[in-house]
Structure formats: C-alpha cells, structure tokens
N, C-alpha and C. Protein backbone atom coordinates (compact mmCIF):
# COMPACT_ATOMS: atom_id res chain seq x y z
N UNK A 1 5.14 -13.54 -18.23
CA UNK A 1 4.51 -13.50 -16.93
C UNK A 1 4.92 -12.22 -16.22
N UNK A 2 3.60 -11.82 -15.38
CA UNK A 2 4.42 -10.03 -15.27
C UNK A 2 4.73 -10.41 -13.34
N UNK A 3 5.22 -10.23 -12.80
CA UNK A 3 5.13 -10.04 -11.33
C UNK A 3 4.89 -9.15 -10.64
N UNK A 4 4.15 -9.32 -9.65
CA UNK A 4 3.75 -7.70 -8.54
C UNK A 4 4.10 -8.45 -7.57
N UNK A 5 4.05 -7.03 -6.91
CA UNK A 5 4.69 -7.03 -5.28
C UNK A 5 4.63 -8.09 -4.54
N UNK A 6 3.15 -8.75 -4.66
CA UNK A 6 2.94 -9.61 -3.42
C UNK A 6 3.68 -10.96 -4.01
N UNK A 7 3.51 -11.27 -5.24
CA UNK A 7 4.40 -11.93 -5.56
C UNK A 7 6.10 -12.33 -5.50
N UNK A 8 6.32 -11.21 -5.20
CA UNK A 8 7.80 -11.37 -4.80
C UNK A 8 8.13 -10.72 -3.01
N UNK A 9 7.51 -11.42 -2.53
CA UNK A 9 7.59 -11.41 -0.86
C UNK A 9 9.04 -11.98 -0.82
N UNK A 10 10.10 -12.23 0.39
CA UNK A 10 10.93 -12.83 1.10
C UNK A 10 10.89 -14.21 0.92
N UNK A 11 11.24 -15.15 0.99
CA UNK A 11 11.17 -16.43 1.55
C UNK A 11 10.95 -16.99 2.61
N UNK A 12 11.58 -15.84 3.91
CA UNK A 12 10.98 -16.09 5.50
C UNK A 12 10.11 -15.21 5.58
N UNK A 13 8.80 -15.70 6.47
CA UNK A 13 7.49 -15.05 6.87
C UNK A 13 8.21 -13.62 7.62
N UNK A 14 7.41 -12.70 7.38
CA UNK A 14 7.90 -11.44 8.23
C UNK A 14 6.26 -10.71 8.82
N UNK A 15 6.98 -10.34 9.66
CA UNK A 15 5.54 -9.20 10.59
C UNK A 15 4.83 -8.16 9.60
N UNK A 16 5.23 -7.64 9.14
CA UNK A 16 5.04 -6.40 8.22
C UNK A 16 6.38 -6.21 7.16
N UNK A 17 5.55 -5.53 6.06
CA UNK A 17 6.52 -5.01 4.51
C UNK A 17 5.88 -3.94 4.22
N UNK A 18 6.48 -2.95 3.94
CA UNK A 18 5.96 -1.69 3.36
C UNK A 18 6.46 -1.67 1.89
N UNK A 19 5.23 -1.31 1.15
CA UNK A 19 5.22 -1.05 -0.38
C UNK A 19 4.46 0.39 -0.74
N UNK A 20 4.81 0.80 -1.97
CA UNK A 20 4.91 1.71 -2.66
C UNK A 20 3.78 1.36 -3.56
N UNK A 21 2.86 1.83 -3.96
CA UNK A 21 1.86 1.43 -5.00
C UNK A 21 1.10 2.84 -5.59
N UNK A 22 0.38 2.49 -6.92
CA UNK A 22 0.25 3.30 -7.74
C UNK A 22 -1.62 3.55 -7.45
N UNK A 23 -2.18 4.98 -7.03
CA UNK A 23 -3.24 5.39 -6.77
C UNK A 23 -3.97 4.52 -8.39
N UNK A 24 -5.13 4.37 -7.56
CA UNK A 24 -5.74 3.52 -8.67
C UNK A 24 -6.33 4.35 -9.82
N UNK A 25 -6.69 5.75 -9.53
CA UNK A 25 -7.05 7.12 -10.94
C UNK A 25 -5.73 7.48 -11.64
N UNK A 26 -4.93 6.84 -10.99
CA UNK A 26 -3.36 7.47 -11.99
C UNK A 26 -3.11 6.09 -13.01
N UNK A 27 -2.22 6.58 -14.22
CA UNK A 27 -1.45 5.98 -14.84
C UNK A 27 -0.66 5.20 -14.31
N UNK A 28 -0.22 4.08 -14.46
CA UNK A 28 1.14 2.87 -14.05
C UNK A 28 2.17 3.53 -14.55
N UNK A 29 3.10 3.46 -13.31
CA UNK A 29 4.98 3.90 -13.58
C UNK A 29 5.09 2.86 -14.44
N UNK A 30 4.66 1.20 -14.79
CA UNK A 30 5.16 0.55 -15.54
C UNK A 30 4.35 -0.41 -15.79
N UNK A 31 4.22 -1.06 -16.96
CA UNK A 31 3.82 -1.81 -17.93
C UNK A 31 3.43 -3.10 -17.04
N UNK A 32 1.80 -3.09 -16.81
CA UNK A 32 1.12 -4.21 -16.10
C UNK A 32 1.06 -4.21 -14.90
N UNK A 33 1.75 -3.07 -14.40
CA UNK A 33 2.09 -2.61 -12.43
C UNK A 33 0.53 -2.49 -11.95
N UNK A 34 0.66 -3.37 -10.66
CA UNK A 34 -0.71 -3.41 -10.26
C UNK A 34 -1.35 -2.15 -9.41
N UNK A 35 -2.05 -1.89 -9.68
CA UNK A 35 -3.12 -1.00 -9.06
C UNK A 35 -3.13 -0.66 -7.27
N UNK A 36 -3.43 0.22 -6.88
CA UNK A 36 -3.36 0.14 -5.27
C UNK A 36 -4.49 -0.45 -4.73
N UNK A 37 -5.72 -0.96 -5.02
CA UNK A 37 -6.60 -2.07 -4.62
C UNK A 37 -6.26 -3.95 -5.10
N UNK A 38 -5.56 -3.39 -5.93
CA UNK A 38 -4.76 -4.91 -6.90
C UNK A 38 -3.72 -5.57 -5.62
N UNK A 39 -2.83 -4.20 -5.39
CA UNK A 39 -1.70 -5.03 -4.50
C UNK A 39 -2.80 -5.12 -2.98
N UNK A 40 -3.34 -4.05 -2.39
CA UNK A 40 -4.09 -4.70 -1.33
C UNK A 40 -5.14 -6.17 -1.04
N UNK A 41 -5.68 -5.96 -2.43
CA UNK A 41 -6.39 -7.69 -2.74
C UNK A 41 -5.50 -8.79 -2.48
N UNK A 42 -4.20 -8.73 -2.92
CA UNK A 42 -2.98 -9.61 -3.04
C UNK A 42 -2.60 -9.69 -1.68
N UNK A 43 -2.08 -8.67 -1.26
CA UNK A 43 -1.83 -9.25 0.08
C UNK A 43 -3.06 -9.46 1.60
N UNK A 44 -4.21 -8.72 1.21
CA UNK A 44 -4.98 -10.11 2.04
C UNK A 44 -4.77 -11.32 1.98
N UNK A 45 -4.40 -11.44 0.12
CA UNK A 45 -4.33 -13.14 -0.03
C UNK A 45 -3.80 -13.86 0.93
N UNK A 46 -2.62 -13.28 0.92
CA UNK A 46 -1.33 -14.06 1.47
C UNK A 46 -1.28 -13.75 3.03
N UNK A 47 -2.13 -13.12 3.92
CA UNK A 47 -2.40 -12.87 5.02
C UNK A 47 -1.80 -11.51 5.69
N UNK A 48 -2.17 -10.54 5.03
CA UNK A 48 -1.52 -9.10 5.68
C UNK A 48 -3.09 -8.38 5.35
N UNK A 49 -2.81 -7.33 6.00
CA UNK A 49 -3.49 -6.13 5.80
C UNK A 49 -2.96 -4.75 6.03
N UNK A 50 -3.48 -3.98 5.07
CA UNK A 50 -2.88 -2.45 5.82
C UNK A 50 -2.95 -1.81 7.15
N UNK A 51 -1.93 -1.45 7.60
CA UNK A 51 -1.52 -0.78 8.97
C UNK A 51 -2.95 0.18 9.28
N UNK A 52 -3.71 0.51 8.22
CA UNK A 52 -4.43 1.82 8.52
C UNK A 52 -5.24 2.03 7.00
N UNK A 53 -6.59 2.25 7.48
CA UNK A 53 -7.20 2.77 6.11
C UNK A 53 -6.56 3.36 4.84
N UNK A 54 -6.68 2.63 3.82
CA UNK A 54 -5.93 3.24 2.87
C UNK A 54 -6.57 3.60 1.45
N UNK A 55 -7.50 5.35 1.36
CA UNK A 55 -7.57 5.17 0.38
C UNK A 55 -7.14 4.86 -1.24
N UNK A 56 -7.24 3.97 -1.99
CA UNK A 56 -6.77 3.54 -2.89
C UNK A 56 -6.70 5.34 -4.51
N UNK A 57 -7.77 5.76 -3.88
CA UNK A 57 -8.09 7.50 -4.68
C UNK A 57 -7.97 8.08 -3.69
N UNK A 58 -6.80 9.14 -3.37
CA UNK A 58 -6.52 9.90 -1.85
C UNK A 58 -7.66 11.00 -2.43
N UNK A 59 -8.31 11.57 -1.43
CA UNK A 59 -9.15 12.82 -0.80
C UNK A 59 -8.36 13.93 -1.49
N UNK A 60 -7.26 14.54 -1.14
CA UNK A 60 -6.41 15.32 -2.17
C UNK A 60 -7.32 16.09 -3.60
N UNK A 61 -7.41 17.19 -3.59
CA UNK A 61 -7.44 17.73 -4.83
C UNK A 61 -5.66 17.47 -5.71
N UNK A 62 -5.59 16.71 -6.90
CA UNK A 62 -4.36 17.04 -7.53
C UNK A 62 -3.97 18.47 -8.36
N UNK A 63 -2.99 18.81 -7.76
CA UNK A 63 -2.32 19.78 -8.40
C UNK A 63 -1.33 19.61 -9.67
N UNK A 64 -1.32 18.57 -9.71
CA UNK A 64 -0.93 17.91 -11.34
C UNK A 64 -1.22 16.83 -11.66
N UNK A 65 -1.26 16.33 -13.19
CA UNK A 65 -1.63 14.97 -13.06
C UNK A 65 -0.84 13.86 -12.48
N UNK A 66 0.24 14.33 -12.05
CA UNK A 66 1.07 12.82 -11.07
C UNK A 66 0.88 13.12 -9.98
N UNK A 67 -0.04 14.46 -9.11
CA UNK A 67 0.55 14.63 -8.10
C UNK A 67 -0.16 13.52 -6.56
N UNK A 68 0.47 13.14 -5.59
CA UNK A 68 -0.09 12.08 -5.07
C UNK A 68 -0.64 10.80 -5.74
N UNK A 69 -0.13 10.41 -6.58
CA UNK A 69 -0.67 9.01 -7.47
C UNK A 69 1.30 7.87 -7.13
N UNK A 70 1.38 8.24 -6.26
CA UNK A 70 2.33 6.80 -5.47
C UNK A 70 2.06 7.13 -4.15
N UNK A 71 1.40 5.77 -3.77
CA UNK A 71 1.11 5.83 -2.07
C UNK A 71 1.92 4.89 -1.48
N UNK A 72 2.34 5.29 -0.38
CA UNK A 72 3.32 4.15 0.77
C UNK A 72 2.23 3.77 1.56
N UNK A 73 2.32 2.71 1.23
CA UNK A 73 1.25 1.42 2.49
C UNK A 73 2.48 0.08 3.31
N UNK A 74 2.00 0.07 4.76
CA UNK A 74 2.43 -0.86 5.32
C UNK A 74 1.84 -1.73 5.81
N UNK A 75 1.40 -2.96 5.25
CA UNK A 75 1.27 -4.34 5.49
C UNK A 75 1.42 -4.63 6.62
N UNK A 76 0.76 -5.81 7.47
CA UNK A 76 0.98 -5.75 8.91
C UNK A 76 0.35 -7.55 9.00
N UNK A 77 0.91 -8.12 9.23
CA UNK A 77 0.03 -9.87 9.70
C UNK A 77 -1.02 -9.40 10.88
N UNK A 78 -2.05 -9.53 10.82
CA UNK A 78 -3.12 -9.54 12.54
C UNK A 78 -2.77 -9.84 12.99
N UNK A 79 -2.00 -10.55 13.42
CA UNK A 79 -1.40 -10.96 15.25
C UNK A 79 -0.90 -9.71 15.91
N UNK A 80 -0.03 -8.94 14.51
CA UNK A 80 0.36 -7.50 15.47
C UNK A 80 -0.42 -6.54 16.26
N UNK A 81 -0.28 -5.73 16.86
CA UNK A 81 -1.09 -4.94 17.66
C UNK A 81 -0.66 -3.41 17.09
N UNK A 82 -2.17 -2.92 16.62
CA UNK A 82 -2.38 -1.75 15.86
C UNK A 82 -1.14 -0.45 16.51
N UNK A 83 -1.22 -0.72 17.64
CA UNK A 83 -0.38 0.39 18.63
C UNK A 83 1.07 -0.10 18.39
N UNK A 84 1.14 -1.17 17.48
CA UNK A 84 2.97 -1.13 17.86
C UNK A 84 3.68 -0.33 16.44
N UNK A 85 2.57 0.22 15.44
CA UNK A 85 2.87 1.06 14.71
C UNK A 85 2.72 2.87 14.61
N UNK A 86 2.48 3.15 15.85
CA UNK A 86 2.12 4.44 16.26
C UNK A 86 2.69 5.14 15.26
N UNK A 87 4.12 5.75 15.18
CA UNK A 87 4.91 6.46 14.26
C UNK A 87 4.53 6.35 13.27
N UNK A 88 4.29 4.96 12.41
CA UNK A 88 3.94 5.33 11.36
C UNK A 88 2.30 5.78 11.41
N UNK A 89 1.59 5.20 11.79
CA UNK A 89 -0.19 5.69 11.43
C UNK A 89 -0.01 7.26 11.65
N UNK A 90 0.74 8.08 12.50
CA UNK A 90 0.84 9.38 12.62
C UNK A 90 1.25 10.03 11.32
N UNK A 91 2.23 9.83 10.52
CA UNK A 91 2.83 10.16 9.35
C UNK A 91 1.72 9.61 8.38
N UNK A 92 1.39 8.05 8.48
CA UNK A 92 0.33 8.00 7.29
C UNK A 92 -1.03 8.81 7.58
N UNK A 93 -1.57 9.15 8.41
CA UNK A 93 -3.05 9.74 8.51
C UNK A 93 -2.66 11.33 8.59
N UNK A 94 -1.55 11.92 8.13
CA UNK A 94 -1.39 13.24 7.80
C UNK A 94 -1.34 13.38 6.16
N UNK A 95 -1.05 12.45 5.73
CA UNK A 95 -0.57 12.31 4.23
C UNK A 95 -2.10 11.88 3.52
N UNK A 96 -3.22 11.17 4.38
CA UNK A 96 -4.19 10.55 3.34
C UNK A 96 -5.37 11.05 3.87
N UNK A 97 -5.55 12.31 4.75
CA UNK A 97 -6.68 13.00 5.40
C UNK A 97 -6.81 14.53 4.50
C-alpha cells in the first residue's frame, strides 16, 4: 500500500498544511509519489483547498529538466479568510507568474 500526503494528515483537524508536491510534467522524487493535481484532488477530498491558484505545469520556461518540478502549496479549510494569508500569496504569486 503506497501512502500520499493527504493520507497522512495529523490526527487533530488543523486550519491549513503546507505540502511540497511534484509538477505534474516532471518525473516522481519517488516510487508511486502523487502528482500535483493527485495531491490537490486528495485534499479537496478531505476538505481543504489551495491558498491560491496553483498551476499544477508552472508557466516557467525550464532551464533543466528538474528545474521548478517541486511546488510548495498551502492548503487552507474555507472557513479561513483569503486575507489571513497575505505573506504567503505574495511569495507564492511571484514564484508561479
């Protein structure tokens, strides 16, 4: 049985988790590692969504074949309010524009 991310959440409910995931045109760091539309499917499941548009193939021309193929996404439950992550959407919408 292989496990991904969303699968191994906390045991207590939390506001937001930030994960690391693999651009979906790149190769897997590891054997059965889910995809960056794989882990976003997953955690809709379980009731999150990303902080902020996230393309799963960044805009980016690559300058090598690894280059930009691990993206940081932060998960967020809807009850939160888009503005209480300012800092980060500033840092993420410089990195995926």
């Amino acid at each position: 049985m292989s496990l991904s991310a969303p699968s191994r959440l906390p045991p207590q409910p939390c506001t937001s988790l930030r994960s690391q995931v693999v651009a979906d045109d790149c190769t897997p760091v590891y054997l059965q590692q889910p995809s960056c539309t794989q882990v976003i499917e997953g955690m809709h499941r379980l009731g999150y969504r990303p902080v902020s548009g996230t393309p799963c193939t960044p805009p980016q021309p690559r300058l090598s074949p690894s280059h930009y193929c691990e993206l940081e996404i932060l998960f967020v439950q809807p009850m939160l309010p888009m503005e209480s992550h300012e800092p980060y959407l500033a840092f993420h919408n410089i990195h995926t524009k």
